[in-house]
Protein backbone atom coordinates (compact mmCIF):
# COMPACT_ATOMS: atom_id res chain seq x y z
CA UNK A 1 9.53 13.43 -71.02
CA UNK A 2 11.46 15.61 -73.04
CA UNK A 3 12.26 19.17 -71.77
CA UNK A 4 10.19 20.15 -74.94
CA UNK A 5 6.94 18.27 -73.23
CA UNK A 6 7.74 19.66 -70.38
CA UNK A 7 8.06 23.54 -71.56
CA UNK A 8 4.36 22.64 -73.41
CA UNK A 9 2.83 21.50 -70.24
CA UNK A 10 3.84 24.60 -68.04
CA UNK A 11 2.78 26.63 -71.05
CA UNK A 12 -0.67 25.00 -71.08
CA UNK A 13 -1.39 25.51 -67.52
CA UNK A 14 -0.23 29.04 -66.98
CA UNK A 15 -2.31 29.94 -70.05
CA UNK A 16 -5.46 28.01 -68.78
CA UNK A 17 -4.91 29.49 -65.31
CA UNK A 18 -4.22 33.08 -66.80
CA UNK A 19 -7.47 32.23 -68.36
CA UNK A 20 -9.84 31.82 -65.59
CA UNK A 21 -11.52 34.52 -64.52
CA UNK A 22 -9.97 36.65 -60.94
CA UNK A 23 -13.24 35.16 -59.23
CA UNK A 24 -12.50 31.59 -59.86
CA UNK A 25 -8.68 31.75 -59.36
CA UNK A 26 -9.44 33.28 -55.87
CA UNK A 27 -11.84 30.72 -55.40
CA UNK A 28 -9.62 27.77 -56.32
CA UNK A 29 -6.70 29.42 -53.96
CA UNK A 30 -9.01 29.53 -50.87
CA UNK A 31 -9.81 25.65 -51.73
CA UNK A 32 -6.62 24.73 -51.88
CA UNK A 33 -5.41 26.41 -48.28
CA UNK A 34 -9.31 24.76 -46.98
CA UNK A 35 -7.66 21.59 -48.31
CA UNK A 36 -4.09 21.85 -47.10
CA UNK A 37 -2.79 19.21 -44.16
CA UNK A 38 -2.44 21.57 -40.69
CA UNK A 39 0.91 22.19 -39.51
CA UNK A 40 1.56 19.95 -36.79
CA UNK A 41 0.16 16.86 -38.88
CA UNK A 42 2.16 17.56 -41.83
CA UNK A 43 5.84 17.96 -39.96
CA UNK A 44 5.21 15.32 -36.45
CA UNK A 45 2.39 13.22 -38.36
CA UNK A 46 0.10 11.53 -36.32
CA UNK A 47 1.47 12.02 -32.70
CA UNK A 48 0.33 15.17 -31.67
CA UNK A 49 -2.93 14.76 -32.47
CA UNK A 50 -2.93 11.34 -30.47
CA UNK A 51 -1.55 13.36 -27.66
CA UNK A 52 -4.23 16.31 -27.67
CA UNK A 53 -6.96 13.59 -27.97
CA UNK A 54 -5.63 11.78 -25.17
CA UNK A 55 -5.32 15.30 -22.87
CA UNK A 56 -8.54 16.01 -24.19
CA UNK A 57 -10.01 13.12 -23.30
CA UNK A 58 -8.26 12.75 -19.80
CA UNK A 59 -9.80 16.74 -19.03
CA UNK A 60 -13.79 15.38 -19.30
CA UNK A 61 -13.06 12.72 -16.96
């Protein structure tokens, strides 16, 4: 991809976003965070989720 592509693709999608109505753009914001991994998953993966299921667990025994 040429940096000529690449100035046309921005281009499109900053016009198509500019575009959209405010509603919509807030709309598709608040999806996104909905969508977005939670902290602890996204920098220690799996592990600390293992661990709170496992405390979790142990505290209805």
């Amino acid at each position: 991809m040429n940096s000529n592509d690449y100035v046309k693709y921005i281009t499109q999608t900053v016009v198509k976003y500019i575009d959209q109505p405010k509603d919509e753009r807030k709309k598709y914001r608040l999806e996104k965070k909905d969508r977005r991994e939670p902290f602890l998953f996204k920098w220690f993966g799996v592990i600390p989720y293992a661990l709170a299921a496992m405390v979790k667990k142990k505290d209805r025994k």
